[in-house]
C-alpha atoms as a PDB file:
ATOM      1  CA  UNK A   1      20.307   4.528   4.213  1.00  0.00           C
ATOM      2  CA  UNK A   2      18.725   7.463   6.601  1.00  0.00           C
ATOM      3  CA  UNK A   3      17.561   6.624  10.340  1.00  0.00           C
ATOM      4  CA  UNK A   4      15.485   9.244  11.307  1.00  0.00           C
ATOM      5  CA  UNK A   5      15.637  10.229  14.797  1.00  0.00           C
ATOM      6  CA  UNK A   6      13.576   9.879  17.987  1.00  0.00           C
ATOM      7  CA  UNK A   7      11.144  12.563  18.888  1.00  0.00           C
ATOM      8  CA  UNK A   8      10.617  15.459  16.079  1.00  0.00           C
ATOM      9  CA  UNK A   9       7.363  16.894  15.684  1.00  0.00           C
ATOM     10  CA  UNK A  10       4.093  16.138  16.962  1.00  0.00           C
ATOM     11  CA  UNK A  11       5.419  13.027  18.864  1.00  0.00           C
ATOM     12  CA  UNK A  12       7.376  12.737  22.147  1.00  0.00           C
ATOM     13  CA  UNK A  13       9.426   9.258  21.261  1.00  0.00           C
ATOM     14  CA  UNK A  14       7.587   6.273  19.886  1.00  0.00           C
ATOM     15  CA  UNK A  15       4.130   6.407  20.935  1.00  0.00           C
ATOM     16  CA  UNK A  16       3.000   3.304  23.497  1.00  0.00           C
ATOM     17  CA  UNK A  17       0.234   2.386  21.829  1.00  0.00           C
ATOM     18  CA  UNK A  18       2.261   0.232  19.902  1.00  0.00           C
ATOM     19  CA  UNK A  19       2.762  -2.006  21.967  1.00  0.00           C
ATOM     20  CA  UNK A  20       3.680  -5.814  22.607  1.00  0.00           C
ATOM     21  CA  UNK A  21       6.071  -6.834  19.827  1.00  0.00           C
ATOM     22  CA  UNK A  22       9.816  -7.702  19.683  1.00  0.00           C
ATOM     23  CA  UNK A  23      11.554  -7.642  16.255  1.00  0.00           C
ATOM     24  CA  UNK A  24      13.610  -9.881  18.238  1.00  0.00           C
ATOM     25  CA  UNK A  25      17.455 -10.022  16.658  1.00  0.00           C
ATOM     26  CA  UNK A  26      19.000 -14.012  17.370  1.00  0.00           C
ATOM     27  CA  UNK A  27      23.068 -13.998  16.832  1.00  0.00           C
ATOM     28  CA  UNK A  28      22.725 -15.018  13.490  1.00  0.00           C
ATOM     29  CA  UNK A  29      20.443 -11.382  12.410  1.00  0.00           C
ATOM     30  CA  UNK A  30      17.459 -13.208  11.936  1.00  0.00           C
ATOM     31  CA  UNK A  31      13.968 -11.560  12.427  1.00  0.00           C
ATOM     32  CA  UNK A  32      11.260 -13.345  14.358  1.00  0.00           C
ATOM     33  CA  UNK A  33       8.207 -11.151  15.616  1.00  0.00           C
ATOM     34  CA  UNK A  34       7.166 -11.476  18.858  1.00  0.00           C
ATOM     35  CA  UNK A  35       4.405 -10.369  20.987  1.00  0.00           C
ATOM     36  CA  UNK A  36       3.298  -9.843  24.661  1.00  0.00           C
ATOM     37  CA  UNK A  37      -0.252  -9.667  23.527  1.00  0.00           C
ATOM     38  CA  UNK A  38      -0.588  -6.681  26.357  1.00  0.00           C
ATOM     39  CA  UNK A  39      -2.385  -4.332  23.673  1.00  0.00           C
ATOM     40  CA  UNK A  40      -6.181  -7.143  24.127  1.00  0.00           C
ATOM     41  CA  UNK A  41      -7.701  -6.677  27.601  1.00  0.00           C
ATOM     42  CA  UNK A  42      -8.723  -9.356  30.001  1.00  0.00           C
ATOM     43  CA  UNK A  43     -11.929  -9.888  28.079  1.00  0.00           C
ATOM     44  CA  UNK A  44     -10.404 -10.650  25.020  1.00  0.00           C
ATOM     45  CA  UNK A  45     -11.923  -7.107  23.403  1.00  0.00           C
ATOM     46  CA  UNK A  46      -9.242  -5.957  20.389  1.00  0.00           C
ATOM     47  CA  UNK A  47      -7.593  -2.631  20.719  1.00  0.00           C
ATOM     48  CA  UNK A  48      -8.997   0.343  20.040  1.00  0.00           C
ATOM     49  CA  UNK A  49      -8.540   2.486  16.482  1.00  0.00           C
ATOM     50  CA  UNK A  50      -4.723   3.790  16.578  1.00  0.00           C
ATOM     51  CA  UNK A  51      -4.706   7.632  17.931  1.00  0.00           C
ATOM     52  CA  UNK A  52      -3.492  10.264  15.765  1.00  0.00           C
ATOM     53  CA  UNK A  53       0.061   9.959  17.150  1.00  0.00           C
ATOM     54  CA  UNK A  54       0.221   6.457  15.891  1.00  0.00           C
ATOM     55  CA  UNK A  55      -0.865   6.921  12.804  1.00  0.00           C
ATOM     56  CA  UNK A  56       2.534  10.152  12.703  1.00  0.00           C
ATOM     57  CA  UNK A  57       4.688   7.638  13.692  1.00  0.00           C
ATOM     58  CA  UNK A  58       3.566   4.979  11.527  1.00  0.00           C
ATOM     59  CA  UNK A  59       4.002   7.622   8.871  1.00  0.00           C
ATOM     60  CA  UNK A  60       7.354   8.715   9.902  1.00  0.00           C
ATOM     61  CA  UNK A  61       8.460   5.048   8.904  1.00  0.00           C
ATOM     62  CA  UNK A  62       6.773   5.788   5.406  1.00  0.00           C
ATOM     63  CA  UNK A  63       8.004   8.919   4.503  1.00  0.00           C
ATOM     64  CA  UNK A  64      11.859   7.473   5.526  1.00  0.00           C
ATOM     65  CA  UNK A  65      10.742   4.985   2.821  1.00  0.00           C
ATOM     66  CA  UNK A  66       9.912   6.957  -0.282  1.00  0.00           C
ATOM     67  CA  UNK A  67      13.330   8.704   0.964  1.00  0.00           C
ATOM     68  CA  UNK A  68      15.545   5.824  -0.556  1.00  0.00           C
ATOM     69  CA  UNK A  69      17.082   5.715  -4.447  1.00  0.00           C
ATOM     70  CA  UNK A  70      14.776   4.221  -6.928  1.00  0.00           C
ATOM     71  CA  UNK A  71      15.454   2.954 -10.291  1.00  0.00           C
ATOM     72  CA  UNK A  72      15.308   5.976 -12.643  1.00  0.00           C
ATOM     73  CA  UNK A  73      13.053   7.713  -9.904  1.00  0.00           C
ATOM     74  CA  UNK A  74      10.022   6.193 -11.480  1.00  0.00           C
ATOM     75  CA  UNK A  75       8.548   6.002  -7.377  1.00  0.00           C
ATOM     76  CA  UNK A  76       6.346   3.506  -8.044  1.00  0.00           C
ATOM     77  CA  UNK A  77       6.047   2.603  -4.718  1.00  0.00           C
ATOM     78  CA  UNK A  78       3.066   2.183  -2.302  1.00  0.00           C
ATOM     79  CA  UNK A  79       2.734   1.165   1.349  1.00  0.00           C
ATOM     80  CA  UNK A  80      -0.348  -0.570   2.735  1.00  0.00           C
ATOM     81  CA  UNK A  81      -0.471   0.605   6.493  1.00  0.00           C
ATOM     82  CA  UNK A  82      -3.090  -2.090   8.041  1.00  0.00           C
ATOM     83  CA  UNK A  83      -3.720  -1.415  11.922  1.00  0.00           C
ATOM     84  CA  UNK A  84      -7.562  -2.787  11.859  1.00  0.00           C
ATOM     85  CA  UNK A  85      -7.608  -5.568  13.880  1.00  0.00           C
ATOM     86  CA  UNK A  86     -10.153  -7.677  11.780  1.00  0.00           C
ATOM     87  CA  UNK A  87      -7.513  -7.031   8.804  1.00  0.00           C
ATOM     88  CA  UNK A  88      -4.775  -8.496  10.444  1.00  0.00           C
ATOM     89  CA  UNK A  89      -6.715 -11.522  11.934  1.00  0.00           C
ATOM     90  CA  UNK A  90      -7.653 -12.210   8.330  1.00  0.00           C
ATOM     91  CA  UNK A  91      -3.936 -11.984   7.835  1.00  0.00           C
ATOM     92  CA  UNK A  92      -2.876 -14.100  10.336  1.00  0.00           C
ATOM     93  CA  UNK A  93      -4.874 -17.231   9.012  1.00  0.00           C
ATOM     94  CA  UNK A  94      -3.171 -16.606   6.028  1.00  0.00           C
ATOM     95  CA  UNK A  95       0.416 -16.460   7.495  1.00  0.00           C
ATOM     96  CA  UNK A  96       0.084 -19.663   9.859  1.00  0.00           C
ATOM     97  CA  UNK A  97      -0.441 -21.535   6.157  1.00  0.00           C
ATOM     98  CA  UNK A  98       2.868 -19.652   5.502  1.00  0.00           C
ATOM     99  CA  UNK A  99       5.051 -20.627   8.637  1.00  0.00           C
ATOM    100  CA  UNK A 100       3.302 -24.228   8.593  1.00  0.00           C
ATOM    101  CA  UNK A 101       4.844 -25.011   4.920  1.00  0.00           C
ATOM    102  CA  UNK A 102       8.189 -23.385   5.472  1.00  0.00           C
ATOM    103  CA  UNK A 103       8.798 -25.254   8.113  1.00  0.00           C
ATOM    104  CA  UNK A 104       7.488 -28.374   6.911  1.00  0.00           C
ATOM    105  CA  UNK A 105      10.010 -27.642   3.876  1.00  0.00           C
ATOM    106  CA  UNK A 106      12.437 -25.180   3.906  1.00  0.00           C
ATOM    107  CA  UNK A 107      13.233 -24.738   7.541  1.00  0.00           C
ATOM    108  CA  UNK A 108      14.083 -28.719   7.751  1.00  0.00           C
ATOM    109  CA  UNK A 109      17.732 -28.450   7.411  1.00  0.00           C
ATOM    110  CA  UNK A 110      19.913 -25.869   9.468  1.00  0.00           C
ATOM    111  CA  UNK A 111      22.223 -23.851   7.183  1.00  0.00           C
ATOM    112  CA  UNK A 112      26.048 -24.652   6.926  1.00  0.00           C
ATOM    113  CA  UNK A 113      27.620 -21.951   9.101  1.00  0.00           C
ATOM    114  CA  UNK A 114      24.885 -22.195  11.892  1.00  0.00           C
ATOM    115  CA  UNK A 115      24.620 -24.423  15.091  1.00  0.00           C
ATOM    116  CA  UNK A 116      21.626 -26.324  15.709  1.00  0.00           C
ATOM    117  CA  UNK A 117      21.039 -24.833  19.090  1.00  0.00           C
ATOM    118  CA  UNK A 118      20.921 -21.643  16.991  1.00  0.00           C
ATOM    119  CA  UNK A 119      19.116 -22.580  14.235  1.00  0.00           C
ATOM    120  CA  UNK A 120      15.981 -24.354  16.550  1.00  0.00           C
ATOM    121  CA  UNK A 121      15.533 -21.194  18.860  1.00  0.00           C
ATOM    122  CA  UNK A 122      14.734 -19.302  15.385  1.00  0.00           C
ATOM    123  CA  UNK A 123      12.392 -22.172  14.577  1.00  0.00           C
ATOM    124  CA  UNK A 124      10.635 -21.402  17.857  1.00  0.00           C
ATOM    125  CA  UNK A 125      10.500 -17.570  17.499  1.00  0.00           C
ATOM    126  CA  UNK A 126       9.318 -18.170  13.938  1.00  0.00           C
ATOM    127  CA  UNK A 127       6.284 -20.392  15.596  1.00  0.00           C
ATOM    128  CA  UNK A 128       5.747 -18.081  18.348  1.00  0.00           C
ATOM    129  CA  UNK A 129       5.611 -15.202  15.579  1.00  0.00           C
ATOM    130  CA  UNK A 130       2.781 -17.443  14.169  1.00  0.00           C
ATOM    131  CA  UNK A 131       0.767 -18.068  16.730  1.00  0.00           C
ATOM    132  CA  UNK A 132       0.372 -14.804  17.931  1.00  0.00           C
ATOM    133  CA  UNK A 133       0.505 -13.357  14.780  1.00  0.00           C
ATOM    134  CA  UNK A 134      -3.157 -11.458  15.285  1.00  0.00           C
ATOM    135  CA  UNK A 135      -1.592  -9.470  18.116  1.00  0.00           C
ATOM    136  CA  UNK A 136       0.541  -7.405  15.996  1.00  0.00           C
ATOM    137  CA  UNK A 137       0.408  -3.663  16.235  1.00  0.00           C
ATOM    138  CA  UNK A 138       0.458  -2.629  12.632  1.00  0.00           C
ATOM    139  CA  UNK A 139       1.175  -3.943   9.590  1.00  0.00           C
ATOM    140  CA  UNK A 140       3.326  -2.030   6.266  1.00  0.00           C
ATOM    141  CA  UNK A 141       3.234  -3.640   3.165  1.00  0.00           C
ATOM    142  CA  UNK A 142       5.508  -2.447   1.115  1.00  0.00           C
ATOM    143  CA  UNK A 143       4.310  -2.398  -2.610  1.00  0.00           C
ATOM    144  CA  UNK A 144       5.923  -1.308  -6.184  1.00  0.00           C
ATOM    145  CA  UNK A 145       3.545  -0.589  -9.178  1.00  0.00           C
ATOM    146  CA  UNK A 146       5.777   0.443 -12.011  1.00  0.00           C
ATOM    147  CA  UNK A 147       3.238  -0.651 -14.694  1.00  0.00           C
ATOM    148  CA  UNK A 148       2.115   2.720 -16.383  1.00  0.00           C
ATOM    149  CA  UNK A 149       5.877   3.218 -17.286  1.00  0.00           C
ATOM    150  CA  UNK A 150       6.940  -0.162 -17.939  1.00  0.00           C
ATOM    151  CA  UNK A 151       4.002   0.133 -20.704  1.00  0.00           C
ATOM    152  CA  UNK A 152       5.237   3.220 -22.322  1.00  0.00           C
ATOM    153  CA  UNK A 153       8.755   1.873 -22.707  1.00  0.00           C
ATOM    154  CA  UNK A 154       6.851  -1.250 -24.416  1.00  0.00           C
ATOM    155  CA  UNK A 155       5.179   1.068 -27.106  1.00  0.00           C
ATOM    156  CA  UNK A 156       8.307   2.882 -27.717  1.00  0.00           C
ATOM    157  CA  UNK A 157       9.498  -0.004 -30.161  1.00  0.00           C
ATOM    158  CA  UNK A 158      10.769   2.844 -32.613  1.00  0.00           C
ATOM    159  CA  UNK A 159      13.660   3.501 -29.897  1.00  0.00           C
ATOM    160  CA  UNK A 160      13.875  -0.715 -29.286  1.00  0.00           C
ATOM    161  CA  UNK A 161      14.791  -1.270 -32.762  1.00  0.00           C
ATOM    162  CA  UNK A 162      17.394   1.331 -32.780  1.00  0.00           C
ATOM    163  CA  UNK A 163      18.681  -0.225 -29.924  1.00  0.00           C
ATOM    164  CA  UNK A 164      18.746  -3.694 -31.286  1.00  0.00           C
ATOM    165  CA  UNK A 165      20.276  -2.266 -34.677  1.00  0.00           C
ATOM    166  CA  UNK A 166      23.573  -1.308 -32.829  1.00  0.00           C
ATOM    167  CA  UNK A 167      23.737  -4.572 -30.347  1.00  0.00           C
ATOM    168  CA  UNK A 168      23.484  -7.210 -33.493  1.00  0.00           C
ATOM    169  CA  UNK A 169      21.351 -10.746 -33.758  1.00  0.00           C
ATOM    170  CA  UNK A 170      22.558 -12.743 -31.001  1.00  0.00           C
ATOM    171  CA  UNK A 171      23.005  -9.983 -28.119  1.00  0.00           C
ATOM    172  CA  UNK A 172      19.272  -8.722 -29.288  1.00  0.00           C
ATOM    173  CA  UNK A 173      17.991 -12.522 -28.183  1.00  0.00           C
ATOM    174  CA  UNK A 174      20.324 -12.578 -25.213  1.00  0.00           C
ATOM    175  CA  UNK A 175      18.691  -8.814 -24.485  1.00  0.00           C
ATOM    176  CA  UNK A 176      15.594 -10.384 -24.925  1.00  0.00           C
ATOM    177  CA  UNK A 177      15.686 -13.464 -22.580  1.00  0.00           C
ATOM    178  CA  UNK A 178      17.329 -11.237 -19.573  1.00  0.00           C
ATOM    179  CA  UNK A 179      14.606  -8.603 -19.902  1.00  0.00           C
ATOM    180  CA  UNK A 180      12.055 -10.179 -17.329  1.00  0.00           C
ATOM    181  CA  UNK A 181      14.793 -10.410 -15.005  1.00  0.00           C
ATOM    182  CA  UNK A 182      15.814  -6.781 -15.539  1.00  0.00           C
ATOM    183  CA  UNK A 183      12.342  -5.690 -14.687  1.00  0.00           C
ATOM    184  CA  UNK A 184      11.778  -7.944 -12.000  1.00  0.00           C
ATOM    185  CA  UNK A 185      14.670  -7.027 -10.303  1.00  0.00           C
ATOM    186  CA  UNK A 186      14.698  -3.140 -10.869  1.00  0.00           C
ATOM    187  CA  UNK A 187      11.337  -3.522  -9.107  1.00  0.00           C
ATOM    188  CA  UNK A 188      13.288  -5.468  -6.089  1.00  0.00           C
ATOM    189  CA  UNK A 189      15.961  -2.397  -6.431  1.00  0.00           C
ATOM    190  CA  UNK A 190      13.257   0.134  -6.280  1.00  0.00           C
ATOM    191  CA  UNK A 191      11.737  -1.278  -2.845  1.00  0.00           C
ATOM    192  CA  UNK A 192      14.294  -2.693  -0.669  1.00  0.00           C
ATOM    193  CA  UNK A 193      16.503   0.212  -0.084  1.00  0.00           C
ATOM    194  CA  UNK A 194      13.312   1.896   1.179  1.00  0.00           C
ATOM    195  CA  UNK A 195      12.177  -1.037   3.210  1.00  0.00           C
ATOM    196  CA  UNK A 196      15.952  -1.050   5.022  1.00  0.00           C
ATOM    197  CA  UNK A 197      15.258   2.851   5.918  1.00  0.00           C
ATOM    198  CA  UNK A 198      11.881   1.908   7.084  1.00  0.00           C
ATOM    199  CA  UNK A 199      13.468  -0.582   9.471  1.00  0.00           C
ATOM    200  CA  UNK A 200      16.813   1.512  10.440  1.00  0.00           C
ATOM    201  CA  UNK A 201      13.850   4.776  11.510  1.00  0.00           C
ATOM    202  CA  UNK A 202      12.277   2.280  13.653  1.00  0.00           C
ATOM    203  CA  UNK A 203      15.114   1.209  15.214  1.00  0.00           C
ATOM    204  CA  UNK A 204      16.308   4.740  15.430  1.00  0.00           C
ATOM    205  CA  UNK A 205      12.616   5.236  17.417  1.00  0.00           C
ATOM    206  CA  UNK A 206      13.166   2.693  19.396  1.00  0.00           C
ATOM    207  CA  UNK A 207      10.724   0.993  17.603  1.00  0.00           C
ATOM    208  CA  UNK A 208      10.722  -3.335  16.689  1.00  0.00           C
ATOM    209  CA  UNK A 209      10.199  -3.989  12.900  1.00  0.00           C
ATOM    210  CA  UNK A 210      11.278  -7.375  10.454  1.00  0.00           C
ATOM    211  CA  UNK A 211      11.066  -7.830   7.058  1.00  0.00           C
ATOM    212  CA  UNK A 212       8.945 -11.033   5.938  1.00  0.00           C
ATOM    213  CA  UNK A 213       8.408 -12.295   2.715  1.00  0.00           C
ATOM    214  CA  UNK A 214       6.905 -15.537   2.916  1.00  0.00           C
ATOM    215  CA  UNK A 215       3.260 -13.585   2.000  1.00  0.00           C
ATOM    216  CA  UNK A 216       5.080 -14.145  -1.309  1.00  0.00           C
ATOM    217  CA  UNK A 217       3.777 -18.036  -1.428  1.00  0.00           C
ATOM    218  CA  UNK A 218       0.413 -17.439  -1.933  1.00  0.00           C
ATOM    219  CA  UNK A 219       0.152 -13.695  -2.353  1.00  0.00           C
ATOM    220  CA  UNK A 220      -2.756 -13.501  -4.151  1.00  0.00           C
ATOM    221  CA  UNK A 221      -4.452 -14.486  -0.975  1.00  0.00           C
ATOM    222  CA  UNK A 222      -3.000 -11.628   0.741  1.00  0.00           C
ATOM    223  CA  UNK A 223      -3.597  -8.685  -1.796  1.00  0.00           C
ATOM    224  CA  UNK A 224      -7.462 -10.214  -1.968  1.00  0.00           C
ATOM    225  CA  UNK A 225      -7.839  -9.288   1.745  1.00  0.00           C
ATOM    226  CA  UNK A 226      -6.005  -6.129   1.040  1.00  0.00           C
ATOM    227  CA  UNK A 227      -7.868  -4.950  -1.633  1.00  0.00           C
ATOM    228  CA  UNK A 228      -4.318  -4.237  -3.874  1.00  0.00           C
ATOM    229  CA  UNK A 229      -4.829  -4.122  -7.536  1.00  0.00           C
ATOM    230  CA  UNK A 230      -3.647  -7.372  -9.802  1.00  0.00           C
ATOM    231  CA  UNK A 231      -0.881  -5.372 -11.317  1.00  0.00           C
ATOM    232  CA  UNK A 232       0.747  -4.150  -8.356  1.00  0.00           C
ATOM    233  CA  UNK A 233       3.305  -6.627  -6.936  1.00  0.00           C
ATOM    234  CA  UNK A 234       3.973  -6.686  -3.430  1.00  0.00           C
ATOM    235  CA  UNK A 235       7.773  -7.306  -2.092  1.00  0.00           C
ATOM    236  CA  UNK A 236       7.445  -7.552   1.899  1.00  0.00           C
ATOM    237  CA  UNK A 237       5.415  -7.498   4.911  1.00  0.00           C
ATOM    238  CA  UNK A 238       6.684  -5.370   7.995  1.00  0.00           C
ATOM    239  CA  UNK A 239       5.734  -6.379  11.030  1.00  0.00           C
ATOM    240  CA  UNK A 240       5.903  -2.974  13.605  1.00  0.00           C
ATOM    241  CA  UNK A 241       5.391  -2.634  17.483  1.00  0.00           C
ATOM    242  CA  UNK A 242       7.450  -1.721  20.632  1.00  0.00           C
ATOM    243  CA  UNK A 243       9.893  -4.327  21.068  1.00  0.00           C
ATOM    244  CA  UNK A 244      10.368  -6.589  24.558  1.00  0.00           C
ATOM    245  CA  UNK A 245      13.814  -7.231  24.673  1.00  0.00           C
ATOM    246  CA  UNK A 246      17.141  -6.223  23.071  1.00  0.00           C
ATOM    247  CA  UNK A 247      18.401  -6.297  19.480  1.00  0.00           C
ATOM    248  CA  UNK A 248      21.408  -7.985  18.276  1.00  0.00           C
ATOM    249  CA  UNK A 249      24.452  -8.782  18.779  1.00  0.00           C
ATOM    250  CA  UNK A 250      24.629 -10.282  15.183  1.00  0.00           C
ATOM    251  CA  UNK A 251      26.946 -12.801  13.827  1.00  0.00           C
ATOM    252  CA  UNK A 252      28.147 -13.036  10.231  1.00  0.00           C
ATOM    253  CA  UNK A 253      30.525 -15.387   7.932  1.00  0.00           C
ATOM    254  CA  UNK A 254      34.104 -13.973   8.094  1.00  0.00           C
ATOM    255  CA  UNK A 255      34.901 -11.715   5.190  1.00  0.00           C
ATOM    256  CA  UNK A 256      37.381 -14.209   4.164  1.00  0.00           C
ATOM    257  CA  UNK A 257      34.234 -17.086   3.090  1.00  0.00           C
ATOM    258  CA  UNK A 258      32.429 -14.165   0.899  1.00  0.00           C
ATOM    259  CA  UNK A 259      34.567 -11.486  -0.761  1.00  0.00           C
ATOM    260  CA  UNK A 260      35.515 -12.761  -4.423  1.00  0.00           C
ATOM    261  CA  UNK A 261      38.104 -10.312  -5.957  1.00  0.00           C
ATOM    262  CA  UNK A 262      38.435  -9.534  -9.771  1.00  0.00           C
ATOM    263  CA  UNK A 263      36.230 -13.088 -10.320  1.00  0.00           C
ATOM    264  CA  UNK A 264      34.427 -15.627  -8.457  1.00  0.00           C
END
């Protein structure tokens, strides 16, 4: 993955009108946004428009994106950059129904290898993320829309049957059944390297940035506000601002509990 530098041209370090977020970093590497709420003056007035050397920087984190590998470099991907601050209020509705249900559900039960000390201070930044979710600086959507190609592979059934000719009956129906998965996933593939050099520039720029993915639960809802087309599938929302404390250190399971050699 490639972390771009601090500084380069047309900005002197990370511009400081992003402002008032913390991709804060617990022990155990988890992600909770936080904010200051020190970019909405006393009356309550949102920010202004971003300048132009927000929008660069912004971009910087983009262009270290489309920098990643990508399956057969179809580059199907797409980044929504939302910085309005009606957008993201319509956002944040959405992602309190988010945080509400995963904690209701999934966040009930602390995960084997973590303490519960641990475990409820990321329950708390996870809340605090929620509640002052409308505060954030920008949002980046990242986006993959591999559809025109997908749908010329589909019509090429002269090259399919060849294909199944050589693999036989019974690997053709095993072919068959994994293909959704291949697709899905080679989507995933094509997206999340560029997502992790999105994060590692704005760490490089001293900037604070998480993936999220819980938009996933009722996306729909989100690409409506968004205006993103029905056949584009989004894969994670990037919360981006200056951060207010420190990153890391992170913990991890010893080597020992997740290297399988030769076989599980």
């Amino acid at each position: 993955m490639i972390g771009a530098s601090a500084g380069g041209p047309g900005t002197d370090g990370p511009d400081r009108t992003l402002r008032a977020r913390e991709a804060h970093v617990d022990g155990s590497g988890t992600h909770a946004a936080r904010s200051a709420g020190d970019h909405v003056d006393d009356a309550g007035d949102a920010a202004p428009a971003p300048g132009p050397a927000t929008t660069a920087l912004l971009e910087r984190l983009v262009e270290a994106a489309t920098w990643a590998p990508n399956a057969s470099n179809v580059q199907g991907f797409h980044y929504v950059v939302v910085t309005d601050r009606a957008q993201i209020a319509r956002l944040a509705d959405l992602w309190a129904v988010c945080v509400d249900v995963y904690h209701a559900w999934m966040a009930s039960a602390a995960p084997g290898h973590r303490d519960r000390d641990r475990f409820e201070r990321i329950r708390a930044a996870h809340l605090y993320q929620r509640d002052h979710f409308a505060e954030t600086p920008a949002l980046i959507v990242a986006c993959y829309d591999a559809g025109g190609w997908f749908r010329r592979i589909q019509l090429n059934w002269p090259g399919a049957l060849r294909g199944f000719r050589r693999l036989g009956p019974r690997r053709t129906l095993q072919f068959l059944r994994g293909a959704r998965a291949y697709m899905g996933r080679s989507e995933a593939a094509s997206i999340y390297p560029g997502v992790e050099n999105l994060l590692l520039t704005a760490r490089a720029l001293g900037l604070g940035a998480t993936l999220t993915t819980w938009h996933l639960t009722i996306e729909r809802d989100f690409k409506k506000v968004l205006g993103i087309p029905r056949r584009v599938r989004t894969f994670a929302l990037i919360p981006v601002g200056m951060p207010m404390g420190n990153f890391g250190p992170v913990r991890r399971r010893p080597l020992a509990e997740i290297v399988h050699r030769d076989r599980w």
